[in-house]
PDB file of N, CA and C in Angstrom:
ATOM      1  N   UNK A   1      19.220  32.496  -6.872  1.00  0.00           N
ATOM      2  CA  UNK A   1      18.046  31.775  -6.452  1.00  0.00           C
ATOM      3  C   UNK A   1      18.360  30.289  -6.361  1.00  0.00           C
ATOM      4  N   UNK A   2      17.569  29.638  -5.530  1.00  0.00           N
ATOM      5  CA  UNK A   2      18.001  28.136  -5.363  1.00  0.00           C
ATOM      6  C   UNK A   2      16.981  27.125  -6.535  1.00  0.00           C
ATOM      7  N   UNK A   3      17.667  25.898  -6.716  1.00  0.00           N
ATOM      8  CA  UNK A   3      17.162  25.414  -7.308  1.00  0.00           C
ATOM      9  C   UNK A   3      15.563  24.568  -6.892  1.00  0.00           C
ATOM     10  N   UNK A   4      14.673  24.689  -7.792  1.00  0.00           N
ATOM     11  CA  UNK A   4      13.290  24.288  -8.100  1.00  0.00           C
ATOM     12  C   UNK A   4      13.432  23.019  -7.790  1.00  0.00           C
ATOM     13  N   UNK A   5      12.857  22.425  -6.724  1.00  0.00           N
ATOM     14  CA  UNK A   5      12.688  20.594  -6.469  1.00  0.00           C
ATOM     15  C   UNK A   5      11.408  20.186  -7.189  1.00  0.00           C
ATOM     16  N   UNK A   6      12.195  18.988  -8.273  1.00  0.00           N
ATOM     17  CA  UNK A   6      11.368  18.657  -8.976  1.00  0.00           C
ATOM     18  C   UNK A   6      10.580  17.753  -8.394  1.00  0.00           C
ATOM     19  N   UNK A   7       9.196  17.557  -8.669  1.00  0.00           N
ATOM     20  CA  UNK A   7       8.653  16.158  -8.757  1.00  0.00           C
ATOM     21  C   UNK A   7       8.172  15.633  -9.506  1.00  0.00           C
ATOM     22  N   UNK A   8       7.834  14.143  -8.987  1.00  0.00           N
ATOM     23  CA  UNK A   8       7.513  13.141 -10.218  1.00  0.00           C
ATOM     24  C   UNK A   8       6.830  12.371  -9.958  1.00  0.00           C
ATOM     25  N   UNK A   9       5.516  12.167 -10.858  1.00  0.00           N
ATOM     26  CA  UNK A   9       4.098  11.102 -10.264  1.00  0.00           C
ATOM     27  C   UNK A   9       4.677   9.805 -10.423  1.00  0.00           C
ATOM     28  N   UNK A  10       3.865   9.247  -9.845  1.00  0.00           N
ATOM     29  CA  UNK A  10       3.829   7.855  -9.264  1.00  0.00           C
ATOM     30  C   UNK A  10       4.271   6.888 -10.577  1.00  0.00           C
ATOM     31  N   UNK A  11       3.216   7.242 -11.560  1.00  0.00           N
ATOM     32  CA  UNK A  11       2.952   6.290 -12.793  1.00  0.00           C
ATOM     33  C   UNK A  11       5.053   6.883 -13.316  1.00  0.00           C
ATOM     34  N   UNK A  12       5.274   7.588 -13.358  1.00  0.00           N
ATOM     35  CA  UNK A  12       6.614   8.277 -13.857  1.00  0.00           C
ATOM     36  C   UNK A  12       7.711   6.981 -13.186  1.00  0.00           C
ATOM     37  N   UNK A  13       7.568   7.532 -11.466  1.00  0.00           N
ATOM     38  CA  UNK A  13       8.475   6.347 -10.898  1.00  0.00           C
ATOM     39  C   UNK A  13       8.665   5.325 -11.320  1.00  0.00           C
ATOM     40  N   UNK A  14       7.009   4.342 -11.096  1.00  0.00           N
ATOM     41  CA  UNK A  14       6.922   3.281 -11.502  1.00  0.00           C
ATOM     42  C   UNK A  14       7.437   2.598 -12.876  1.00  0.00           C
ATOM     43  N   UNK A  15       7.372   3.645 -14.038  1.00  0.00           N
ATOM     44  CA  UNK A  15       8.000   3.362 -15.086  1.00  0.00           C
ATOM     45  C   UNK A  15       9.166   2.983 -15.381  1.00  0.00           C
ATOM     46  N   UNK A  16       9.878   3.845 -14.732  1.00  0.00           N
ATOM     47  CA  UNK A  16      11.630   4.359 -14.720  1.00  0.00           C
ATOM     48  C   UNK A  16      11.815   3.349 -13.909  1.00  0.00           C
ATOM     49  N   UNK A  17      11.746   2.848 -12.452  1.00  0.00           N
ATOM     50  CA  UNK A  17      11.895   1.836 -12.122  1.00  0.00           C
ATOM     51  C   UNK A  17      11.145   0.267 -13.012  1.00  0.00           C
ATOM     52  N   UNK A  18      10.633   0.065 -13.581  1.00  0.00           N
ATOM     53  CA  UNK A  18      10.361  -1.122 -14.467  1.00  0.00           C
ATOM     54  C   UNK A  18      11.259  -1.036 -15.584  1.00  0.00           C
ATOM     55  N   UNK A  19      12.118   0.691 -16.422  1.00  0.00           N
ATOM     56  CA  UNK A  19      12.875   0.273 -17.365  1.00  0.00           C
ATOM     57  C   UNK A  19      14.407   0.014 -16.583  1.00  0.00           C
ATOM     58  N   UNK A  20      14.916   0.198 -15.576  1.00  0.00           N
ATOM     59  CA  UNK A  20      16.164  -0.098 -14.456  1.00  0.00           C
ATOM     60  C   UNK A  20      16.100  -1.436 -14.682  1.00  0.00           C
ATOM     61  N   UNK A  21      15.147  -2.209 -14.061  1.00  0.00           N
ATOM     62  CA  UNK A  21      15.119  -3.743 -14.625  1.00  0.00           C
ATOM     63  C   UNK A  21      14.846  -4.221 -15.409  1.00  0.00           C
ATOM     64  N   UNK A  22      14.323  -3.586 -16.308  1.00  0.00           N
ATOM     65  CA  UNK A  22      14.425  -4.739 -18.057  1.00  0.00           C
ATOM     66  C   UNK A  22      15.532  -4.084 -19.178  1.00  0.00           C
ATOM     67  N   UNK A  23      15.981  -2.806 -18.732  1.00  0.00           N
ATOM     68  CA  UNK A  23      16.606  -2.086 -19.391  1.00  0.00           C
ATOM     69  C   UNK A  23      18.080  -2.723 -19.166  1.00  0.00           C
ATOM     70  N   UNK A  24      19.016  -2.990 -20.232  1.00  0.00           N
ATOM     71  CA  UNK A  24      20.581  -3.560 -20.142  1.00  0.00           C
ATOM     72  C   UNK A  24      21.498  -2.477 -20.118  1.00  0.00           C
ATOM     73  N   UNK A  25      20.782  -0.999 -19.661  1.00  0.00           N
ATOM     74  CA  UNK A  25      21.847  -0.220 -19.272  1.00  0.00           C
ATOM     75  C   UNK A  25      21.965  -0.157 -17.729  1.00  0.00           C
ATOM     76  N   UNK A  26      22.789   0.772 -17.028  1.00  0.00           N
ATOM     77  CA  UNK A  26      23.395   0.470 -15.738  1.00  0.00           C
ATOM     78  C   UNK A  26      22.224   1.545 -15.308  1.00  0.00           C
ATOM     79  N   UNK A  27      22.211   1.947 -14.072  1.00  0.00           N
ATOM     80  CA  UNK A  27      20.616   2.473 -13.263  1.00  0.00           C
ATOM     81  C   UNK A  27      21.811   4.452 -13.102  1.00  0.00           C
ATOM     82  N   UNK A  28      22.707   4.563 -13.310  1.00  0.00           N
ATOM     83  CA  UNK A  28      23.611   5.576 -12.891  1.00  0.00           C
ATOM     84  C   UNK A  28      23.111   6.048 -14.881  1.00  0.00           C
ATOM     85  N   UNK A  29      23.364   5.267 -15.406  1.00  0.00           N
ATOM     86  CA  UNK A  29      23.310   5.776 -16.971  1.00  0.00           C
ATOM     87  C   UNK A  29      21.846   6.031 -17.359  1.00  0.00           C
ATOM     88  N   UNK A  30      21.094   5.449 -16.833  1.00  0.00           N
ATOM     89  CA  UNK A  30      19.410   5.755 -17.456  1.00  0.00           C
ATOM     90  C   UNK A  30      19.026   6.849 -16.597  1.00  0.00           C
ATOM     91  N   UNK A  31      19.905   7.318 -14.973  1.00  0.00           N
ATOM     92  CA  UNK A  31      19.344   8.364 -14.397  1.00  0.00           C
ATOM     93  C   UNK A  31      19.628   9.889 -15.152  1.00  0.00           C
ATOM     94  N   UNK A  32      21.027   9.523 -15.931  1.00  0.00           N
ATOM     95  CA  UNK A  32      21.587  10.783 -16.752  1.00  0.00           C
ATOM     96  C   UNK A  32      20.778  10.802 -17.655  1.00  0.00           C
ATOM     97  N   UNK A  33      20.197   9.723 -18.359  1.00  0.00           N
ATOM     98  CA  UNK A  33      19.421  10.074 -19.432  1.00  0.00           C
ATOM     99  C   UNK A  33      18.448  10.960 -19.232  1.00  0.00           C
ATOM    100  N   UNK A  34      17.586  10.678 -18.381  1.00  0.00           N
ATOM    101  CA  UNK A  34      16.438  11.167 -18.289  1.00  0.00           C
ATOM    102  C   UNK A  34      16.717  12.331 -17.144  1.00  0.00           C
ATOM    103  N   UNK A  35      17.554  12.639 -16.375  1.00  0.00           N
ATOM    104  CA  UNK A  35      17.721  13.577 -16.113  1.00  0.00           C
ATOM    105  C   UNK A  35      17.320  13.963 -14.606  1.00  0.00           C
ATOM    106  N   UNK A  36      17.853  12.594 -13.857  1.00  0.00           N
ATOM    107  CA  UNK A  36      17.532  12.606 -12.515  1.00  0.00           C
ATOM    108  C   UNK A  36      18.625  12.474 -11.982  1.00  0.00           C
ATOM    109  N   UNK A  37      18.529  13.006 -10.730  1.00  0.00           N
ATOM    110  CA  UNK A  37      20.201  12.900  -9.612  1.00  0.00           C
ATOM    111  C   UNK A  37      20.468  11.971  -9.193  1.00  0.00           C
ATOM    112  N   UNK A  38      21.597  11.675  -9.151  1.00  0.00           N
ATOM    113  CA  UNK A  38      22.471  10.624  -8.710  1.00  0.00           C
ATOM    114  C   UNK A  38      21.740  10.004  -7.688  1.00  0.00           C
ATOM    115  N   UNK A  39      21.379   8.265  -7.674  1.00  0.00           N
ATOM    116  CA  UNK A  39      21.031   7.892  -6.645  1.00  0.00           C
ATOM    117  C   UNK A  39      19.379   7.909  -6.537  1.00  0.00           C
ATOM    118  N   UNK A  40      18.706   8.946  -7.099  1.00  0.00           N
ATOM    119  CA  UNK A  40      17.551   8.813  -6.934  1.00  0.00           C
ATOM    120  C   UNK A  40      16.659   7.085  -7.151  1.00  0.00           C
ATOM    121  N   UNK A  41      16.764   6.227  -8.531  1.00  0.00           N
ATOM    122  CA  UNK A  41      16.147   5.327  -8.480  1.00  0.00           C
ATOM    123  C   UNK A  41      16.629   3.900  -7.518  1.00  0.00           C
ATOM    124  N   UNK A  42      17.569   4.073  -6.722  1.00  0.00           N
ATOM    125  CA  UNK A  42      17.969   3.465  -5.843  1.00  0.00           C
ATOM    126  C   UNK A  42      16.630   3.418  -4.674  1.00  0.00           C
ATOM    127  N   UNK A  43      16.693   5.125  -4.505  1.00  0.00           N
ATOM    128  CA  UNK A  43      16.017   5.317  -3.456  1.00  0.00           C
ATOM    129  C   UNK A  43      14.667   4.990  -3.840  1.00  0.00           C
ATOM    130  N   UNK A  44      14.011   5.473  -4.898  1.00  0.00           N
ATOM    131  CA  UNK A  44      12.420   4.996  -5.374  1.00  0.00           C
ATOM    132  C   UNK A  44      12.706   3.390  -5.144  1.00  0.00           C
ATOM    133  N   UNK A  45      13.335   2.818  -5.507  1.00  0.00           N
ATOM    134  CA  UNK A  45      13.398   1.006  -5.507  1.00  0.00           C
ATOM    135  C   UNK A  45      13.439   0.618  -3.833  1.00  0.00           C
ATOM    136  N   UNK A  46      13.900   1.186  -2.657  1.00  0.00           N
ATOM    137  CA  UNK A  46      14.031   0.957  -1.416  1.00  0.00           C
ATOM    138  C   UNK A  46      12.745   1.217  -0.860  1.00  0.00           C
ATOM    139  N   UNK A  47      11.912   2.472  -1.431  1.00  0.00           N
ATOM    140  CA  UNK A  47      10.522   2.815  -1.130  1.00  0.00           C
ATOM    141  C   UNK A  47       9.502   2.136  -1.626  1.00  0.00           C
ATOM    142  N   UNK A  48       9.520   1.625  -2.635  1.00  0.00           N
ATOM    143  CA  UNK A  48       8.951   0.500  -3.399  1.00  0.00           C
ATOM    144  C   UNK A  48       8.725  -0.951  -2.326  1.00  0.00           C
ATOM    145  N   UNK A  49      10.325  -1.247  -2.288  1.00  0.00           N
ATOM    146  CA  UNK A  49      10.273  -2.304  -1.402  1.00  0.00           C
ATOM    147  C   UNK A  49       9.673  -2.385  -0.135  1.00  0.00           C
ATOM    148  N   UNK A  50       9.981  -1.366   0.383  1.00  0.00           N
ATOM    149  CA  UNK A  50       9.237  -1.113   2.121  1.00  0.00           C
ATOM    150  C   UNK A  50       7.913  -0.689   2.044  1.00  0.00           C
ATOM    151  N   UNK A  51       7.499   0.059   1.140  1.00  0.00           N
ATOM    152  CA  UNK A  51       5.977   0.656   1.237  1.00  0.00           C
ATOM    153  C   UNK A  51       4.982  -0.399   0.102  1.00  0.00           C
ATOM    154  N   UNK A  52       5.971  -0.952  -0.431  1.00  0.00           N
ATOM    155  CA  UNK A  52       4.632  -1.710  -1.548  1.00  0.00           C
ATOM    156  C   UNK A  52       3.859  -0.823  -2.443  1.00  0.00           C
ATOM    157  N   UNK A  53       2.302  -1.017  -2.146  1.00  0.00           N
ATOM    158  CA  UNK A  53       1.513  -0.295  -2.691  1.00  0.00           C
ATOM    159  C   UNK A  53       0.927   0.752  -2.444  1.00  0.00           C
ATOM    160  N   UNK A  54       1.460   1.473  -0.893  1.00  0.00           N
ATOM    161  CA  UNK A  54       1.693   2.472  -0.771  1.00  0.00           C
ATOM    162  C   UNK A  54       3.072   3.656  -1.122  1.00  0.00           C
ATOM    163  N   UNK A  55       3.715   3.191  -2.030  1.00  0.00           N
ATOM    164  CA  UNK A  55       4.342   3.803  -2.231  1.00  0.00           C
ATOM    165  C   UNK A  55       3.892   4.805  -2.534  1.00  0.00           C
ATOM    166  N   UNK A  56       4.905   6.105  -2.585  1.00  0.00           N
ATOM    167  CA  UNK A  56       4.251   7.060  -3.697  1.00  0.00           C
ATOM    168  C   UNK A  56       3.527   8.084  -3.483  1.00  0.00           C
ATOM    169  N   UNK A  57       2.904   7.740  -2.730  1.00  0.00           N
ATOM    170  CA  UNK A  57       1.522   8.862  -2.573  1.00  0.00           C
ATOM    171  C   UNK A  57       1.684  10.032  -2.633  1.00  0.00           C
ATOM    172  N   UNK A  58       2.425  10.764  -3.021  1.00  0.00           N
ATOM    173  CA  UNK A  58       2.863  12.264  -2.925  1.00  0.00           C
ATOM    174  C   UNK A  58       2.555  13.441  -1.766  1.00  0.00           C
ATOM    175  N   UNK A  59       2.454  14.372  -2.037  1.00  0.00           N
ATOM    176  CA  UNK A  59       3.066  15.238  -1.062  1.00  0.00           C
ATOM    177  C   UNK A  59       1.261  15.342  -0.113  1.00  0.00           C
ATOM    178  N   UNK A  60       1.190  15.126   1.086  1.00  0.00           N
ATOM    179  CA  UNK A  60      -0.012  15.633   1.930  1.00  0.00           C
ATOM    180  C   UNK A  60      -1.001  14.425   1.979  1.00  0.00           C
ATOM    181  N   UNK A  61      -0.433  12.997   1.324  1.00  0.00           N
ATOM    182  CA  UNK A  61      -1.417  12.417   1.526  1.00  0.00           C
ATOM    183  C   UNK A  61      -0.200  11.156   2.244  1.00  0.00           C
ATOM    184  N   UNK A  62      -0.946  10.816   3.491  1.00  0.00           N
ATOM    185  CA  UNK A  62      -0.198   9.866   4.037  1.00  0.00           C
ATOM    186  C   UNK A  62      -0.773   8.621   4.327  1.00  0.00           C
ATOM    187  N   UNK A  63       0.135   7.284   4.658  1.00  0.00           N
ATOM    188  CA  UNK A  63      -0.093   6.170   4.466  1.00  0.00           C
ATOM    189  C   UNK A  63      -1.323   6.277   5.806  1.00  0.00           C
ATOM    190  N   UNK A  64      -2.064   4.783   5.847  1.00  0.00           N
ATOM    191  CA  UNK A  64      -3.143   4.786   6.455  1.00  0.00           C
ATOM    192  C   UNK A  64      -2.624   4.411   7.632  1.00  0.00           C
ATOM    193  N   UNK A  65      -1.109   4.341   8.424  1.00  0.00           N
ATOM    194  CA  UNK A  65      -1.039   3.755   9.750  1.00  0.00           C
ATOM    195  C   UNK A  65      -0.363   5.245  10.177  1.00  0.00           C
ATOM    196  N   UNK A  66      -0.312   6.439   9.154  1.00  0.00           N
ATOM    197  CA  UNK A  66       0.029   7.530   9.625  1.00  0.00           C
ATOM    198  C   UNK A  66      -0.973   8.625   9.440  1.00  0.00           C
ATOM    199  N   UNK A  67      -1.904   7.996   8.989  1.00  0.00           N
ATOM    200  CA  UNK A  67      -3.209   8.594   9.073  1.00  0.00           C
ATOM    201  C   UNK A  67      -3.683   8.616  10.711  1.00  0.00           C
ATOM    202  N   UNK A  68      -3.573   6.836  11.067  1.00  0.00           N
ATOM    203  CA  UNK A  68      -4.377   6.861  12.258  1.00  0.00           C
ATOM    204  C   UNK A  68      -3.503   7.196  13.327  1.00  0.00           C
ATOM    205  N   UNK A  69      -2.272   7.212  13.476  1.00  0.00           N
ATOM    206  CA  UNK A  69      -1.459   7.593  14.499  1.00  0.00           C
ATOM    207  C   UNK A  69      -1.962   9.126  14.497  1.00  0.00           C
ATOM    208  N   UNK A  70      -2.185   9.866  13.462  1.00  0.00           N
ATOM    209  CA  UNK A  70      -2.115  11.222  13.350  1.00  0.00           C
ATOM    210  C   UNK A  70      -3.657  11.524  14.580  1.00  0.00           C
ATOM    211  N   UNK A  71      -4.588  10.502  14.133  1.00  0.00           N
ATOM    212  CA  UNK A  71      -5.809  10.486  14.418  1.00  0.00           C
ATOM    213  C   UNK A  71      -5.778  10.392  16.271  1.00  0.00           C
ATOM    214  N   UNK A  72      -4.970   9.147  16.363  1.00  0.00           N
ATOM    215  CA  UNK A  72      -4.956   8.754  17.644  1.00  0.00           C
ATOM    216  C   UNK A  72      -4.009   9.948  18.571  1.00  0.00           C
ATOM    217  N   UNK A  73      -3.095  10.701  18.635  1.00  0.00           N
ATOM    218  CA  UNK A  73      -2.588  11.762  18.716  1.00  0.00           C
ATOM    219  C   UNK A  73      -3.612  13.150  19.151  1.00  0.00           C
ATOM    220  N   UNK A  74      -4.766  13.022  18.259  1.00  0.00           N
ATOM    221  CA  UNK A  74      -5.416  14.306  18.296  1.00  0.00           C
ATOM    222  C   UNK A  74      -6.285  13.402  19.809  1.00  0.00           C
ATOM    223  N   UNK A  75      -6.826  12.873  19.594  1.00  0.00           N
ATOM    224  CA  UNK A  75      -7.499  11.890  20.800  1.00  0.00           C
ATOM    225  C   UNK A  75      -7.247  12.383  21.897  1.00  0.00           C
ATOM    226  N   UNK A  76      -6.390  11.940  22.067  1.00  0.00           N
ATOM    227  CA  UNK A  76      -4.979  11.848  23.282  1.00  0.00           C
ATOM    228  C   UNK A  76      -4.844  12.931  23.503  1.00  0.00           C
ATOM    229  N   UNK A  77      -4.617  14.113  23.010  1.00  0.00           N
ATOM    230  CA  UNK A  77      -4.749  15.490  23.216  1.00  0.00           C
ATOM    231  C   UNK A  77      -5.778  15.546  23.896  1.00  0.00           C
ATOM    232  N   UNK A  78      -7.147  15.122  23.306  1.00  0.00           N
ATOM    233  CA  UNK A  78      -8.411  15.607  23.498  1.00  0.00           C
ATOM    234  C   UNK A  78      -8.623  15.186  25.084  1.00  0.00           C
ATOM    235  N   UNK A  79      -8.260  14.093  25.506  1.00  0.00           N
ATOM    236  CA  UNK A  79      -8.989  13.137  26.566  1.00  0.00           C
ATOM    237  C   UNK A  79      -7.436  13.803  27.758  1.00  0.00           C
ATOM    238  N   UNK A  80      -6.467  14.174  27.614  1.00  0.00           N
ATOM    239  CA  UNK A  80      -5.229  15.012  28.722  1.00  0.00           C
ATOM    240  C   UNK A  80      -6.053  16.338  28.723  1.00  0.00           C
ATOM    241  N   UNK A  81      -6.290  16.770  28.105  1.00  0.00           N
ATOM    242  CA  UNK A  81      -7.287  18.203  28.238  1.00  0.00           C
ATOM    243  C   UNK A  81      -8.626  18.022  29.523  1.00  0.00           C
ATOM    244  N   UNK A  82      -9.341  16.975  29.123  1.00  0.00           N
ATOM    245  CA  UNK A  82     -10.200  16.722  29.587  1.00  0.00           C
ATOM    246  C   UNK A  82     -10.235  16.206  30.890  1.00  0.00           C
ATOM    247  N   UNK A  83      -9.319  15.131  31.086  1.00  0.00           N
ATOM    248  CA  UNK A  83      -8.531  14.837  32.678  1.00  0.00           C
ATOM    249  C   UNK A  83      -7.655  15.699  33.507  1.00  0.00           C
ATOM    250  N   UNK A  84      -7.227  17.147  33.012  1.00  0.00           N
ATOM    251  CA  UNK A  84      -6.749  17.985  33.317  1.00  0.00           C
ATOM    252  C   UNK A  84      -8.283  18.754  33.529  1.00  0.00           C
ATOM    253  N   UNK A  85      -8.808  19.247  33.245  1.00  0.00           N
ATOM    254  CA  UNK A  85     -10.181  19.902  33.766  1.00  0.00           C
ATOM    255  C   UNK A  85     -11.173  19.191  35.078  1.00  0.00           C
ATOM    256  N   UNK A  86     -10.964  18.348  34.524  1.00  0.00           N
ATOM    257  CA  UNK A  86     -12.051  17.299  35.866  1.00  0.00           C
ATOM    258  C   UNK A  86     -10.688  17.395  37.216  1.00  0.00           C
ATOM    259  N   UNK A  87      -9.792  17.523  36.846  1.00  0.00           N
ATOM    260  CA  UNK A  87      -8.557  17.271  37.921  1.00  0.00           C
ATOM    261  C   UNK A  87      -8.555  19.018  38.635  1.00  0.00           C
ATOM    262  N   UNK A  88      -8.959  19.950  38.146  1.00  0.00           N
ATOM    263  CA  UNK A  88      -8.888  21.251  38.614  1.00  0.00           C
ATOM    264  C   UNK A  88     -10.373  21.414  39.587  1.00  0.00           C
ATOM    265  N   UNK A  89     -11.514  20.927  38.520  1.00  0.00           N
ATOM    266  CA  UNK A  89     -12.706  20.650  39.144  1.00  0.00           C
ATOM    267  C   UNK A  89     -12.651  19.777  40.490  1.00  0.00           C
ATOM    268  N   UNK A  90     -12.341  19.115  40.744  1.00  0.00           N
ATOM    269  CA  UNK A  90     -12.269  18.418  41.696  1.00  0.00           C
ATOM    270  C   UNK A  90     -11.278  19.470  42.672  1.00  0.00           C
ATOM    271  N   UNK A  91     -10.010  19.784  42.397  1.00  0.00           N
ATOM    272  CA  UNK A  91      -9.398  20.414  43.577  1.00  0.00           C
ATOM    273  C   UNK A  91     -10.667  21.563  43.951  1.00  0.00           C
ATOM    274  N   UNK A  92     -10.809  21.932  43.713  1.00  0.00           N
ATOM    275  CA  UNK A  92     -11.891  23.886  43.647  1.00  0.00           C
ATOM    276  C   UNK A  92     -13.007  23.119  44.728  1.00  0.00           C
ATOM    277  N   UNK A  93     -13.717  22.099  44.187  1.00  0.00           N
ATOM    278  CA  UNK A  93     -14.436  21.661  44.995  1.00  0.00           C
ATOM    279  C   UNK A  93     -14.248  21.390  46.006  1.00  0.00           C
ATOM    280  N   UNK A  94     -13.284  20.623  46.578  1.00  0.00           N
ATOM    281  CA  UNK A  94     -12.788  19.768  47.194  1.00  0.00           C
ATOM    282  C   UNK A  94     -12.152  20.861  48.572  1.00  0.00           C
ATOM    283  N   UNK A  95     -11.772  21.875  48.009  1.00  0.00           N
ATOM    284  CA  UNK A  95     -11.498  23.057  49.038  1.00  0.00           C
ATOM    285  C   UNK A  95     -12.729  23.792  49.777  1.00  0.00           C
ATOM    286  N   UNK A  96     -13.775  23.837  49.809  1.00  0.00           N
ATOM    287  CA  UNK A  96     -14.954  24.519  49.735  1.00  0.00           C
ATOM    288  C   UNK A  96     -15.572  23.621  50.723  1.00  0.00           C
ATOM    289  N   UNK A  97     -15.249  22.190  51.105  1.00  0.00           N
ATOM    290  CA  UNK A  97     -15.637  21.174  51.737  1.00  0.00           C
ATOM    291  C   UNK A  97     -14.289  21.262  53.307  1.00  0.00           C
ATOM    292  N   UNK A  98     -12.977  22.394  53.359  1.00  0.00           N
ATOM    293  CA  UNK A  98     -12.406  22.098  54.224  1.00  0.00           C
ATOM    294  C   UNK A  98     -12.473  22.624  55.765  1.00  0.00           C
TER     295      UNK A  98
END
């Protein structure tokens, strides 16, 4: 069987990244401690940096400019549907007149 992907809340990250920097051990030695893979608080610290206070949010909840892209997407669907119907309507008609 394959291995179980762990996760880890926000307040967890945030911790472990605040003891990386006040902590005088190396970030490779506090990940063994506690029992995370190689590299991981690198990567929480890069997500930190780029997302701010959106970091984090866990699994199904997404940031608010991928909220609205998601939003604007369904739209856009909605309104090519709709200009595709008026565009059929019009040919049908438009034959009936030749």
């Amino acid at each position: 069987m394959g291995n179980q992907r762990r996760t880890y809340t926000k307040e967890f990250k945030l911790e472990t990244l605040k003891l990386a920097e006040t902590s005088e051990k190396s970030v490779s030695q506090i990940e063994r401690e506690m029992g995370l893979p190689a590299g991981v608080i690198f990567r929480w610290q890069w997500q930190l940096r780029q997302d701010g206070g959106q970091a984090f949010l866990g699994h199904g909840n997404l940031k608010k400019a991928e909220t609205r892209i998601e939003q604007l997407e369904k739209e856009n669907a909605n309104l090519r549907m709709e200009r595709d119907i008026l565009k059929k309507a019009v040919r049908v008609f438009s034959q009936g007149q030749k």
